[in-house]
N, C-alpha and C. Protein backbone atom coordinates (compact mmCIF):
# COMPACT_ATOMS: atom_id res chain seq x y z
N UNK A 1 -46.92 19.47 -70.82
CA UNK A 1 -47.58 18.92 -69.67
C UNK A 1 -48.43 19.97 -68.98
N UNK A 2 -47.85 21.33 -68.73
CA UNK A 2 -48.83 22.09 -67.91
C UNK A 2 -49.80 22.85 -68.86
N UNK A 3 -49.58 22.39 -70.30
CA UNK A 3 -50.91 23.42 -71.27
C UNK A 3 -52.00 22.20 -71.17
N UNK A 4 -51.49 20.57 -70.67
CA UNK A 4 -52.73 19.42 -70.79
C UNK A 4 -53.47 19.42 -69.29
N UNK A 5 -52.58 19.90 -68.35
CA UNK A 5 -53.07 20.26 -67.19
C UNK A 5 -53.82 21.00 -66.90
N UNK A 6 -53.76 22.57 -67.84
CA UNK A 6 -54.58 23.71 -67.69
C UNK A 6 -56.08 23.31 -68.07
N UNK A 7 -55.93 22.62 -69.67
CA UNK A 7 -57.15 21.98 -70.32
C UNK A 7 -57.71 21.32 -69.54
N UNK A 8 -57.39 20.34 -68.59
CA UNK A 8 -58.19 19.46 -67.58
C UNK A 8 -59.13 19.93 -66.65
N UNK A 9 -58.13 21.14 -66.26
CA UNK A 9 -58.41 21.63 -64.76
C UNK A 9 -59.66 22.63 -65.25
N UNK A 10 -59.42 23.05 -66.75
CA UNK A 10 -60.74 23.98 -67.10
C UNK A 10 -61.79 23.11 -67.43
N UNK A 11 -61.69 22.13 -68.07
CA UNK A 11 -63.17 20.93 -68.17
C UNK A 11 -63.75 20.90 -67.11
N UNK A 12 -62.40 20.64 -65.93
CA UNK A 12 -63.26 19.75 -64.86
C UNK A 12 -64.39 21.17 -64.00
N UNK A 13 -63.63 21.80 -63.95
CA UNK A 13 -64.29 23.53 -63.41
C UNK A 13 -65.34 23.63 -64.36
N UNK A 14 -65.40 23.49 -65.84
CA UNK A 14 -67.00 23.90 -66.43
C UNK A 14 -67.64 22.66 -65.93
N UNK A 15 -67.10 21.32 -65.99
CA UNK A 15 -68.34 20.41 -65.94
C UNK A 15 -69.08 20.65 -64.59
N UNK A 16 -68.10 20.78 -63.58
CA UNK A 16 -68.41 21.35 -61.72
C UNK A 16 -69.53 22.13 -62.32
N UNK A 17 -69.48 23.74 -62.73
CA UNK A 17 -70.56 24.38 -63.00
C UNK A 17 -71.85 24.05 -63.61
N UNK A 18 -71.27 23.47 -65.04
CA UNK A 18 -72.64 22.96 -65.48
C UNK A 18 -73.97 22.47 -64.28
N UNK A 19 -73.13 21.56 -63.81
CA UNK A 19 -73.83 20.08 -63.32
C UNK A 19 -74.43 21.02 -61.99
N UNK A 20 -72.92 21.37 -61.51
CA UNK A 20 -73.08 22.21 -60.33
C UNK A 20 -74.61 23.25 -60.08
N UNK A 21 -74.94 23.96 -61.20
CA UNK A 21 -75.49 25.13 -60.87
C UNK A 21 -76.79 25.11 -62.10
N UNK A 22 -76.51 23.50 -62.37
CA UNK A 22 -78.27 23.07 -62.87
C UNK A 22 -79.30 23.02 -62.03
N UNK A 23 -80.65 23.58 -62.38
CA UNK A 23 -81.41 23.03 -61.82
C UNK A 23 -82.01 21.42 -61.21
N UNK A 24 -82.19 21.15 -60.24
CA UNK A 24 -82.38 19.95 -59.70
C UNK A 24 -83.97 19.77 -59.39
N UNK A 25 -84.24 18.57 -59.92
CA UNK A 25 -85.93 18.14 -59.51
C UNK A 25 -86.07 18.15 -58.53
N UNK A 26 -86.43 18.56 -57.19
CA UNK A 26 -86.70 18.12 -55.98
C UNK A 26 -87.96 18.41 -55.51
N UNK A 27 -88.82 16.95 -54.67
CA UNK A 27 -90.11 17.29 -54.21
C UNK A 27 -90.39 18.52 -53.40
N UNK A 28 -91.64 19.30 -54.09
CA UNK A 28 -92.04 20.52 -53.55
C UNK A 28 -92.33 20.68 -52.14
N UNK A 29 -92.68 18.98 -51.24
CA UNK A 29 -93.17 19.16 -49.92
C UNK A 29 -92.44 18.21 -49.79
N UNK A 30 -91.98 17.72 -48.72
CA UNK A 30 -91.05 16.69 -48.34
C UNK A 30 -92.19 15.74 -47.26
N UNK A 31 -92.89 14.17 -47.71
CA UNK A 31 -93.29 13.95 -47.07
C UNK A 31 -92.78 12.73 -46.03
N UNK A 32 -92.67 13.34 -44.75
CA UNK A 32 -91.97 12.48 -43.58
C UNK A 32 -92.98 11.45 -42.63
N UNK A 33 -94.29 11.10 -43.74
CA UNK A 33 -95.47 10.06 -42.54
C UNK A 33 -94.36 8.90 -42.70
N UNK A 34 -94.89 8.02 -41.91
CA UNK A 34 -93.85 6.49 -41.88
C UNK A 34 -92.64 7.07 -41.75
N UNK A 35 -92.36 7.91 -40.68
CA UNK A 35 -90.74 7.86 -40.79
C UNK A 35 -90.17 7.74 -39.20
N UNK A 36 -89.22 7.18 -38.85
CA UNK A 36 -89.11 7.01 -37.47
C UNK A 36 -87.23 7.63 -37.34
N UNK A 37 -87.58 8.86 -36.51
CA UNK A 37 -86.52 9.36 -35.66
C UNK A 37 -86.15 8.79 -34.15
N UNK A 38 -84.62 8.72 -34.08
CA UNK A 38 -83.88 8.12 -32.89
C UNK A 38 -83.85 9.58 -32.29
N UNK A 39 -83.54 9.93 -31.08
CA UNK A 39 -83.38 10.79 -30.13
C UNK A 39 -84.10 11.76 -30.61
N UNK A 40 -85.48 11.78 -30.54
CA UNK A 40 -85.86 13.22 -30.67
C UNK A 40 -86.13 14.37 -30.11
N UNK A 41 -86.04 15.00 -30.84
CA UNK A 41 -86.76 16.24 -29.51
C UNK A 41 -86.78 17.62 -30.56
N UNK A 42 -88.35 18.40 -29.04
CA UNK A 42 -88.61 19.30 -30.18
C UNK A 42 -88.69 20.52 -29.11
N UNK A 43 -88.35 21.61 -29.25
CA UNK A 43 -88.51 22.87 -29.00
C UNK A 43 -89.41 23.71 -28.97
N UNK A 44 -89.99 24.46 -28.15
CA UNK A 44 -90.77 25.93 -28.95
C UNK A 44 -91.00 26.52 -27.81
N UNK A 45 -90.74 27.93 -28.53
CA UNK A 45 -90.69 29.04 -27.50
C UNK A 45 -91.62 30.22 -28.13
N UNK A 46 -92.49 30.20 -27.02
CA UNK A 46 -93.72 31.06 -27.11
C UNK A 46 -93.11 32.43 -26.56
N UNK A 47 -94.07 33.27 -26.81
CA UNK A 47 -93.98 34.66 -26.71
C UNK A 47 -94.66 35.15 -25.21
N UNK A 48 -95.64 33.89 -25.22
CA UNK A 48 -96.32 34.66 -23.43
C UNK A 48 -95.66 33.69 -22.39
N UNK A 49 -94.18 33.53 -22.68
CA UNK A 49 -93.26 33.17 -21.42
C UNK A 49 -93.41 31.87 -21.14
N UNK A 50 -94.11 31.32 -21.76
CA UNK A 50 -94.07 29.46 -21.38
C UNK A 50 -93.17 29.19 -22.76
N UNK A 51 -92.09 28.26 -22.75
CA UNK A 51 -91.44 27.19 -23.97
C UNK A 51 -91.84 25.90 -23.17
N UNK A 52 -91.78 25.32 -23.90
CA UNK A 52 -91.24 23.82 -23.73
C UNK A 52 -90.41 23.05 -24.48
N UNK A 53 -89.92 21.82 -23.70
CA UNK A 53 -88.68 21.23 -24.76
C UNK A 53 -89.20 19.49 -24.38
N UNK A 54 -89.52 18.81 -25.20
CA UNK A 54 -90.15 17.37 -25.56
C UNK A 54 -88.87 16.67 -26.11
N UNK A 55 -88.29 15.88 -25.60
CA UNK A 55 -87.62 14.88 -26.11
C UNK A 55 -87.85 13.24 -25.79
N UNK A 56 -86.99 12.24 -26.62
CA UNK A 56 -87.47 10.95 -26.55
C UNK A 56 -86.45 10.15 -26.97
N UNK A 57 -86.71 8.98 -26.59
CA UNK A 57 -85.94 7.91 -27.12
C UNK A 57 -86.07 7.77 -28.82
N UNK A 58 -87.53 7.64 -29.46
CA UNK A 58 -87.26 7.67 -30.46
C UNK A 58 -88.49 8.56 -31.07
N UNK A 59 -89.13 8.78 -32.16
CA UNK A 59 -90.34 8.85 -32.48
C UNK A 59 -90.81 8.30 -34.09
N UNK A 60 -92.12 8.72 -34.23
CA UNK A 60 -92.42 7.70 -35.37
C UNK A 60 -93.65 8.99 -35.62
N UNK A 61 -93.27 9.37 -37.13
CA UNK A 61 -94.42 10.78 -37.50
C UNK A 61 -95.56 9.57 -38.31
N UNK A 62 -96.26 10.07 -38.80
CA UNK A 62 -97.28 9.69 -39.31
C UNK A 62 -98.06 10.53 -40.24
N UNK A 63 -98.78 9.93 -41.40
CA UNK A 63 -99.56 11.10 -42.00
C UNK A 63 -100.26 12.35 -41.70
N UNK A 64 -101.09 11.85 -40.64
CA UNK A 64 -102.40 12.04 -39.90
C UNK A 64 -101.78 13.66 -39.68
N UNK A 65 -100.51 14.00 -38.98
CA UNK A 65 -100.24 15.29 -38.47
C UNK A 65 -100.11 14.49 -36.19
N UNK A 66 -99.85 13.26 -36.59
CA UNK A 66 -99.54 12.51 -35.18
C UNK A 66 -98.48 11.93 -34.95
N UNK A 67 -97.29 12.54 -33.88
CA UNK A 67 -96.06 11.98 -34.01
C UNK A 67 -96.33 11.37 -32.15
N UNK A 68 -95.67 9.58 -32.21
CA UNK A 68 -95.40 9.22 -31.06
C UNK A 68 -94.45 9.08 -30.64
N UNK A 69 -93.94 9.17 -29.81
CA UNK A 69 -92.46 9.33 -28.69
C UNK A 69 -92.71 8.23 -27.83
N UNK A 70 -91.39 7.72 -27.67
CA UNK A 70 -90.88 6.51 -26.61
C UNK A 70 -90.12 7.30 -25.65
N UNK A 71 -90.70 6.58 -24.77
CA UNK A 71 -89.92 7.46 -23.41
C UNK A 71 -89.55 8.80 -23.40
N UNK A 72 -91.08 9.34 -23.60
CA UNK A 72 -90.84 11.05 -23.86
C UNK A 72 -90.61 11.34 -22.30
N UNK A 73 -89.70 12.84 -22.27
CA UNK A 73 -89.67 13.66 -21.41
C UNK A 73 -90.07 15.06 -21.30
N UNK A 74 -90.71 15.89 -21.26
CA UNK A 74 -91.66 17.04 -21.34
C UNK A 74 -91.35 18.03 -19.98
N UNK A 75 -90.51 19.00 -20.53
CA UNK A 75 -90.11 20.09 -19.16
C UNK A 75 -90.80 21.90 -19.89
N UNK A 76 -91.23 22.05 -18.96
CA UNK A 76 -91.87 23.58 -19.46
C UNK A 76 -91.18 24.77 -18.26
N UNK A 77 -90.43 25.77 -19.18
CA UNK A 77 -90.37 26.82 -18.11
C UNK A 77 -91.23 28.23 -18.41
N UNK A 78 -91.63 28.86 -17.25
CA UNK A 78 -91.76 29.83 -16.90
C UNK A 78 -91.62 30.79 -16.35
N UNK A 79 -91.88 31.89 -15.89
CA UNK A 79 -90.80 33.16 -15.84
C UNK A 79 -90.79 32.98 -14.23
N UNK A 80 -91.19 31.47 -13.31
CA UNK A 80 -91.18 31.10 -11.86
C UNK A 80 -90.90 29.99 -11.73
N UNK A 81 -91.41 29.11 -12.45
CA UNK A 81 -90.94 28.06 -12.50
C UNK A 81 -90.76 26.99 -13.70
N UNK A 82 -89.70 26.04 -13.33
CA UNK A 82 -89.38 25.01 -14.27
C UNK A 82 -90.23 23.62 -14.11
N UNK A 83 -91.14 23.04 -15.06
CA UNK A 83 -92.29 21.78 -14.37
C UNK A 83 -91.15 20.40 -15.83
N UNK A 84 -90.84 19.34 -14.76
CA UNK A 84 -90.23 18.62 -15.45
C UNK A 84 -91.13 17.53 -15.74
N UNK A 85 -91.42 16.98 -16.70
CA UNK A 85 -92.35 15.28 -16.77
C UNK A 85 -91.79 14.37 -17.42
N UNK A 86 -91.55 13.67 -16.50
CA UNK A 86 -90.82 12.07 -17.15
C UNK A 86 -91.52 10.65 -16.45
N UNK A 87 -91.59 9.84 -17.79
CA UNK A 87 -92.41 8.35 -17.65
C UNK A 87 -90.80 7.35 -17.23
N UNK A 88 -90.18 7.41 -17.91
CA UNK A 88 -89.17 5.91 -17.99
C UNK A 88 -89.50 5.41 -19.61
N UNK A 89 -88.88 4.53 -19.31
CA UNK A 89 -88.86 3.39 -20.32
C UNK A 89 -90.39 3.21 -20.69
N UNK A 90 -91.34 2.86 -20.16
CA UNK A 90 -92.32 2.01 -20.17
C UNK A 90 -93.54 3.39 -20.75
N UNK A 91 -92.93 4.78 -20.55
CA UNK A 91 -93.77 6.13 -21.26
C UNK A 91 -94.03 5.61 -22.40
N UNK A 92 -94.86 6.28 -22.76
CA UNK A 92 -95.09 7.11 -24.48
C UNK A 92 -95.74 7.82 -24.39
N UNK A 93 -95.62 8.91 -25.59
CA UNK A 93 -96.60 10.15 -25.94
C UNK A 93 -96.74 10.35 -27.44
N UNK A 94 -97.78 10.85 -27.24
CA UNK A 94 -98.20 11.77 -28.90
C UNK A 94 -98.61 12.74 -28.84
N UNK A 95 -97.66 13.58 -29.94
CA UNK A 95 -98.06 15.03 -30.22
C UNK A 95 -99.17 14.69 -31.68
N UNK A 96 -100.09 15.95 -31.38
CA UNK A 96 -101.02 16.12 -32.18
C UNK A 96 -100.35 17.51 -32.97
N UNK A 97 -100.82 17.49 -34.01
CA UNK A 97 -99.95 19.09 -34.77
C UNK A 97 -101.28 19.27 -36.06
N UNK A 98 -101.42 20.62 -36.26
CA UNK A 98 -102.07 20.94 -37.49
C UNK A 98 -101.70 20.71 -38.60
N UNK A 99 -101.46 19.89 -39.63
CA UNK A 99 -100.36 19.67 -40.82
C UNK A 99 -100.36 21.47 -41.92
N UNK A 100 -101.34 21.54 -41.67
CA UNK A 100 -101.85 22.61 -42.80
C UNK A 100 -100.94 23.73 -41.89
N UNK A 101 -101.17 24.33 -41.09
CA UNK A 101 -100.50 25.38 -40.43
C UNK A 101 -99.44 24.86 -39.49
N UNK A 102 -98.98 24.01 -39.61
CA UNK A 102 -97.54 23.24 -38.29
C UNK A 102 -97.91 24.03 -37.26
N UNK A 103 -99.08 23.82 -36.44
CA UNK A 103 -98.76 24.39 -35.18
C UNK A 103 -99.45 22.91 -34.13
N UNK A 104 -98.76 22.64 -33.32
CA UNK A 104 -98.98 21.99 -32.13
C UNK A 104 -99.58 22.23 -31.32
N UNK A 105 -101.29 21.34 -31.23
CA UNK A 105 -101.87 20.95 -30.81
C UNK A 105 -102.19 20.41 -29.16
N UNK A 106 -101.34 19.26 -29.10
CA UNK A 106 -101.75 18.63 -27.49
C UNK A 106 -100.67 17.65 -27.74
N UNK A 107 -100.05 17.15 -26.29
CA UNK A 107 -98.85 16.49 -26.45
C UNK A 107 -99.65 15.66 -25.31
N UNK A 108 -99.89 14.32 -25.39
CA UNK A 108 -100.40 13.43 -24.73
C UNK A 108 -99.34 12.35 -23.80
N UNK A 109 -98.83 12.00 -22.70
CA UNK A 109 -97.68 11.06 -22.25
C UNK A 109 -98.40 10.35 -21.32
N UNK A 110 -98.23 8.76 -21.78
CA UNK A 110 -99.33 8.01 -20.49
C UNK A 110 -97.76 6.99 -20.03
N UNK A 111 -98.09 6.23 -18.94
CA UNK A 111 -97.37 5.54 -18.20
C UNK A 111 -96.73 5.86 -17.14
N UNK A 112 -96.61 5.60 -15.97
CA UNK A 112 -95.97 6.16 -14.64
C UNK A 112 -95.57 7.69 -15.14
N UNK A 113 -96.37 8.67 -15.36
CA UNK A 113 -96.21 10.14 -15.57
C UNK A 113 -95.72 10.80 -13.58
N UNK A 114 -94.10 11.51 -13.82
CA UNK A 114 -94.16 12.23 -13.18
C UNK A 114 -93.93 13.43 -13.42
N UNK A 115 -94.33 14.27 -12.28
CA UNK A 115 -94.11 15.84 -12.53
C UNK A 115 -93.72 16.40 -11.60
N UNK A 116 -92.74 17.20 -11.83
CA UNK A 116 -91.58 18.08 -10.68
C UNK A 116 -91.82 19.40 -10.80
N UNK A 117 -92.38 20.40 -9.96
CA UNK A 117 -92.14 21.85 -10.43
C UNK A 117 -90.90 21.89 -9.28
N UNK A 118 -90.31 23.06 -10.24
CA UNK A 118 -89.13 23.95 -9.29
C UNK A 118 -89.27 25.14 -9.32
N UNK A 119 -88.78 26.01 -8.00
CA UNK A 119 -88.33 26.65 -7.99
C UNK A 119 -87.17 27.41 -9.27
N UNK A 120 -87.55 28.62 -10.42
CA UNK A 120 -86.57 28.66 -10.87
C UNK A 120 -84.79 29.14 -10.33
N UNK A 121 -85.28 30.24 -9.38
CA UNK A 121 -84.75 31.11 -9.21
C UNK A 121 -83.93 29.76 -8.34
N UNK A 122 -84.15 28.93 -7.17
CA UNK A 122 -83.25 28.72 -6.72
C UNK A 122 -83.50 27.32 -6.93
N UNK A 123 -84.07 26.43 -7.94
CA UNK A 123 -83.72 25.03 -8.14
C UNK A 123 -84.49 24.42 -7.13
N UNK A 124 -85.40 24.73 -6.14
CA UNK A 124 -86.38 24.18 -4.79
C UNK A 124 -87.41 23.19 -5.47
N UNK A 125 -87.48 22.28 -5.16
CA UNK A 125 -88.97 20.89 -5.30
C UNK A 125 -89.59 21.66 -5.07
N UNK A 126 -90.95 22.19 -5.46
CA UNK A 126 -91.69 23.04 -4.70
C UNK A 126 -93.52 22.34 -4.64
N UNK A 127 -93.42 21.30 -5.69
CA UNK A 127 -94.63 20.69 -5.68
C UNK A 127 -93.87 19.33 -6.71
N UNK A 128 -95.12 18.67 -6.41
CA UNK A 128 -95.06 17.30 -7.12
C UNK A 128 -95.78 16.14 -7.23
N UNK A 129 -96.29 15.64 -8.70
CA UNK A 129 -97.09 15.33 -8.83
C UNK A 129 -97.48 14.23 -9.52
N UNK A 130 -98.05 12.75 -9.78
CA UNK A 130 -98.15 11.43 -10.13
C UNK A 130 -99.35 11.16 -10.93
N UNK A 131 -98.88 10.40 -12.13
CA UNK A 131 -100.63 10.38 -12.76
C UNK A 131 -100.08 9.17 -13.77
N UNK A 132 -101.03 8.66 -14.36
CA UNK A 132 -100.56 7.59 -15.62
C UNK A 132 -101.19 8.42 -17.14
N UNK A 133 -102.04 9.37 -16.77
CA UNK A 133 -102.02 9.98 -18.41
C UNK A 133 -101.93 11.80 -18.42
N UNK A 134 -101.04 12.49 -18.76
CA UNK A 134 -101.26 14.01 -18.97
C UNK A 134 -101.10 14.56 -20.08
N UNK A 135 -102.19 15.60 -19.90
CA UNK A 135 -102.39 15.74 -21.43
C UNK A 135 -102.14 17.41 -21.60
N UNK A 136 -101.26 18.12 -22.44
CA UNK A 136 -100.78 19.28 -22.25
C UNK A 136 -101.49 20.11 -23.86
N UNK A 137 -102.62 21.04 -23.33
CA UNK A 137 -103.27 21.30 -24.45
C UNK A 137 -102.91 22.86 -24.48
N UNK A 138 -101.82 23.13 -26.10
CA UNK A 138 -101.20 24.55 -26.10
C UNK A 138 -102.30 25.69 -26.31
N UNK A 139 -103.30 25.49 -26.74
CA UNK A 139 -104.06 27.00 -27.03
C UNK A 139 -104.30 27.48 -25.97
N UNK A 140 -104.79 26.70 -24.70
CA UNK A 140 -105.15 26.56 -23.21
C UNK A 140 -104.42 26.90 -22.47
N UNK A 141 -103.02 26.60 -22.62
CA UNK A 141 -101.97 26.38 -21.86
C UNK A 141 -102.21 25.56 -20.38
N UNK A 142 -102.57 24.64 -20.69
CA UNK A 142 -103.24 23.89 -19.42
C UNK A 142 -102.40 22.45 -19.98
N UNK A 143 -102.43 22.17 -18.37
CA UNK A 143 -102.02 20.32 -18.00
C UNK A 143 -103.34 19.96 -17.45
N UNK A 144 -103.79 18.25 -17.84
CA UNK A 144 -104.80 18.07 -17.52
C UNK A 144 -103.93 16.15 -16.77
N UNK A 145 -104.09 16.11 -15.52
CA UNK A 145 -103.44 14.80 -15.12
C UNK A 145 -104.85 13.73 -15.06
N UNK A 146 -104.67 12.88 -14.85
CA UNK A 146 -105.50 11.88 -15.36
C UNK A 146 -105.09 10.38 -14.74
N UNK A 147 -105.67 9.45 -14.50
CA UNK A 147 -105.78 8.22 -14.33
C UNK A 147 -104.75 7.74 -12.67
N UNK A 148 -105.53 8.08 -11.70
CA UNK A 148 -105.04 8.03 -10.35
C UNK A 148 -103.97 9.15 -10.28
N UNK A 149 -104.19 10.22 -10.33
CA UNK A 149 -103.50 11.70 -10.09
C UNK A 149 -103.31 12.14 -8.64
N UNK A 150 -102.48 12.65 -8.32
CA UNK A 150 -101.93 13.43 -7.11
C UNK A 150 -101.30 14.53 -7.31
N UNK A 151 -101.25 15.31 -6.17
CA UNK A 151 -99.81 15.91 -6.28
C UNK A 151 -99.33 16.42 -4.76
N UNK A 152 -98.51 16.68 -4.47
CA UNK A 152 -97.50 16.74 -3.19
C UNK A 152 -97.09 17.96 -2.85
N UNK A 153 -97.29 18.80 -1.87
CA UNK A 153 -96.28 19.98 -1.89
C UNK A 153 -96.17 19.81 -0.31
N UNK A 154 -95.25 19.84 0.16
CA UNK A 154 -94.75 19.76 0.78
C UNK A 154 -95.41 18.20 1.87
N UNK A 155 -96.10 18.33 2.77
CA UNK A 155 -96.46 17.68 3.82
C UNK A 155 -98.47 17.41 3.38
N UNK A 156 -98.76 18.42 2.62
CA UNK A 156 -100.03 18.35 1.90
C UNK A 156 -100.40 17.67 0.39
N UNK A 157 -101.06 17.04 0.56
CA UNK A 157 -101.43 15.94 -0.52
C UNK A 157 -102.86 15.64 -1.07
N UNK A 158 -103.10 16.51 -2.16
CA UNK A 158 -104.17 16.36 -3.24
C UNK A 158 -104.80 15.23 -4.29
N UNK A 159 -106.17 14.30 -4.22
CA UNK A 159 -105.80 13.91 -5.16
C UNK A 159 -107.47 13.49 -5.56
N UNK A 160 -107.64 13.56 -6.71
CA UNK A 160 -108.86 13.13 -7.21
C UNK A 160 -109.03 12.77 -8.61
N UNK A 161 -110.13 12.62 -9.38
CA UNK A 161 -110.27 11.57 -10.76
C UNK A 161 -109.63 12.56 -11.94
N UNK A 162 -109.25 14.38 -11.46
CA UNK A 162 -108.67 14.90 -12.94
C UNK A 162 -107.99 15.91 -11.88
N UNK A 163 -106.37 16.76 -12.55
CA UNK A 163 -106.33 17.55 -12.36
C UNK A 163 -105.91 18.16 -13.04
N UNK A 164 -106.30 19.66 -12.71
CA UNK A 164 -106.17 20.57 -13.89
C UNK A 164 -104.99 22.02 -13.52
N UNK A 165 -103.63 21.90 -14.11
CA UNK A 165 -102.78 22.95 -13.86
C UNK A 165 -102.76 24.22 -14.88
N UNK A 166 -103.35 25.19 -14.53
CA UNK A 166 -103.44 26.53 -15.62
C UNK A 166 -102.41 27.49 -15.40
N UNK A 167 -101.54 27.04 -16.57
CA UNK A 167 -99.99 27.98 -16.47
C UNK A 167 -99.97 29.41 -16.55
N UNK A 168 -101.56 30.33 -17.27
CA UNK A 168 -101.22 31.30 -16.97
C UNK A 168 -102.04 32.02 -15.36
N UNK A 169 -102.85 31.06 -15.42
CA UNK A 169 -103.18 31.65 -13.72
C UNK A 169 -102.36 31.42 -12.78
N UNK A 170 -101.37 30.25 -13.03
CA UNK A 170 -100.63 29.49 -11.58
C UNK A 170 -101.97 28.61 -10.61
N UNK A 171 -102.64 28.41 -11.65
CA UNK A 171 -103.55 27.54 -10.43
C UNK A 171 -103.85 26.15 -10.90
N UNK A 172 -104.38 25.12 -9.76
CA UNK A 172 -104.47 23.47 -9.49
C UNK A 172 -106.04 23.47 -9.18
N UNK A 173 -106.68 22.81 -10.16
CA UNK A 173 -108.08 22.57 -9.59
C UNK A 173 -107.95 21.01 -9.74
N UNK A 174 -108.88 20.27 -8.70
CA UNK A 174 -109.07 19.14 -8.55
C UNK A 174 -110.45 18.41 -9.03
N UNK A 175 -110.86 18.04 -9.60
CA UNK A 175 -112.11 17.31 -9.92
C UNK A 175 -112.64 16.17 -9.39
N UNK A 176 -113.64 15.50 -8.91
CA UNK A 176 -114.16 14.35 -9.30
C UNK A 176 -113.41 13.51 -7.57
N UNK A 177 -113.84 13.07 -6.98
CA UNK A 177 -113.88 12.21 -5.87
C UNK A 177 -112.52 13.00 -5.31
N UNK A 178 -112.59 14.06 -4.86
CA UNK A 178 -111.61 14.76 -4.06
C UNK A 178 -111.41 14.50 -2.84
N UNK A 179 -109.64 14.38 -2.84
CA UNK A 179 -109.25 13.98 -1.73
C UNK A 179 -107.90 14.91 -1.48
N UNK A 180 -108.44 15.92 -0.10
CA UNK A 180 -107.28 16.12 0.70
C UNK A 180 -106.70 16.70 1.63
N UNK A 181 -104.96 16.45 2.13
CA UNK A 181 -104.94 16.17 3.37
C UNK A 181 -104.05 17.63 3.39
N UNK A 182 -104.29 18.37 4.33
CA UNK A 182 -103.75 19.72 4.41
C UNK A 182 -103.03 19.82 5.72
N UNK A 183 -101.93 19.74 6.07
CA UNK A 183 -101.37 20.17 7.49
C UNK A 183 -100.79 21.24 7.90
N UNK A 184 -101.14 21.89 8.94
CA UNK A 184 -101.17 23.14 9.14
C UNK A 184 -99.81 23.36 10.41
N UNK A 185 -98.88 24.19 10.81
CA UNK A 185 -98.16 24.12 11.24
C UNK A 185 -98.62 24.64 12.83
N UNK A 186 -97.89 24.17 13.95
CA UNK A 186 -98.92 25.13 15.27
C UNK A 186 -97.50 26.33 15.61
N UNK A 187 -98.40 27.27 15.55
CA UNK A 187 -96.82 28.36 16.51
C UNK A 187 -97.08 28.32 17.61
N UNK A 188 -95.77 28.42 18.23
CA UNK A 188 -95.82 28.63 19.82
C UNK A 188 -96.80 29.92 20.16
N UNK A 189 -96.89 29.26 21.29
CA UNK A 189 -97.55 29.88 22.21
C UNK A 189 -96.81 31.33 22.74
């Protein structure tokens, strides 16, 4: 019994190897157009201090090098602050990406778009801002808000036909039928 046992246990160990440690056909590029992911989300962390992190209800890649997101959410930090953007339910976005070199392009999110900057250091609202289309273009590092845009900081309220946030200046330019209301505090006398 244990010399028919030994014989077994050595077949079954060469056939494991054989099979095991054959070469296997597998496609050279793996192509994922037509394919639709549940909870996605994507990462990347740059070197000049901006990452961002994109997630969604679901997404759907495509040939083209164009993936769309349902109810994307889009938060970027920097070495001051954290800028959060969320639609709801009723969002979507598309990332644009280079297929040839995988690098990401512009991440587009239209529908009740909001945007929260914070304070990192201590978690503070520190501005905030409303639009139905923003469009986040990486070579630039710029937000571009779009389609009835605002934004809020404190008691002062900006708003006109584009606005434009440049992450490495820290600056808000307003375009196109500008509107706004600035309140100034009085000190005593």
């Amino acid at each position: 019994m244990e010399r028919n046992f030994a014989k077994i246990l050595i077949l079954t160990v060469t056939i494991f190897l054989v099979n095991g440690c054959s070469k296997k056909n597998e496609p050279a590029d793996l192509d994922m157009s037509n394919t639709e992911i549940k909870q996605f989300s994507l990462k990347q962390f740059a070197s000049n201090k901006i990452s961002f992190t994109l997630k969604g209800e679901s997404a759907e890649i495509s040939s083209g090098g164009e993936t769309s997101v349902r109810s994307p959410q889009l938060s970027f930090s920097t070495s001051k602050e954290i800028i959060e953007i969320n639609t709801g339910k009723e969002g979507k976005g598309e990332i644009k990406i280079v297929p040839d070199e995988k690098k990401l392009t512009t991440i587009v999110i239209t529908g009740n778009v909001k945007i929260v900057y914070r304070d990192i250091e201590t978690g503070v609202v520190t501005m905030e801002g409303y639009c139905q289309k923003l469009t986040y273009y990486d070579e630039q590092k710029r937000l571009v808000m779009e389609g009835s845009p605002y934004v809020t900081k404190g008691k002062n309220r900006f708003s006109g036909d584009m606005i434009f946030y440049e992450f490495e200046k820290n600056t808000i330019e307003v375009k196109g039928n500008i509107d706004a209301q600035i309140y100034t505090e009085k000190k005593p006398d």
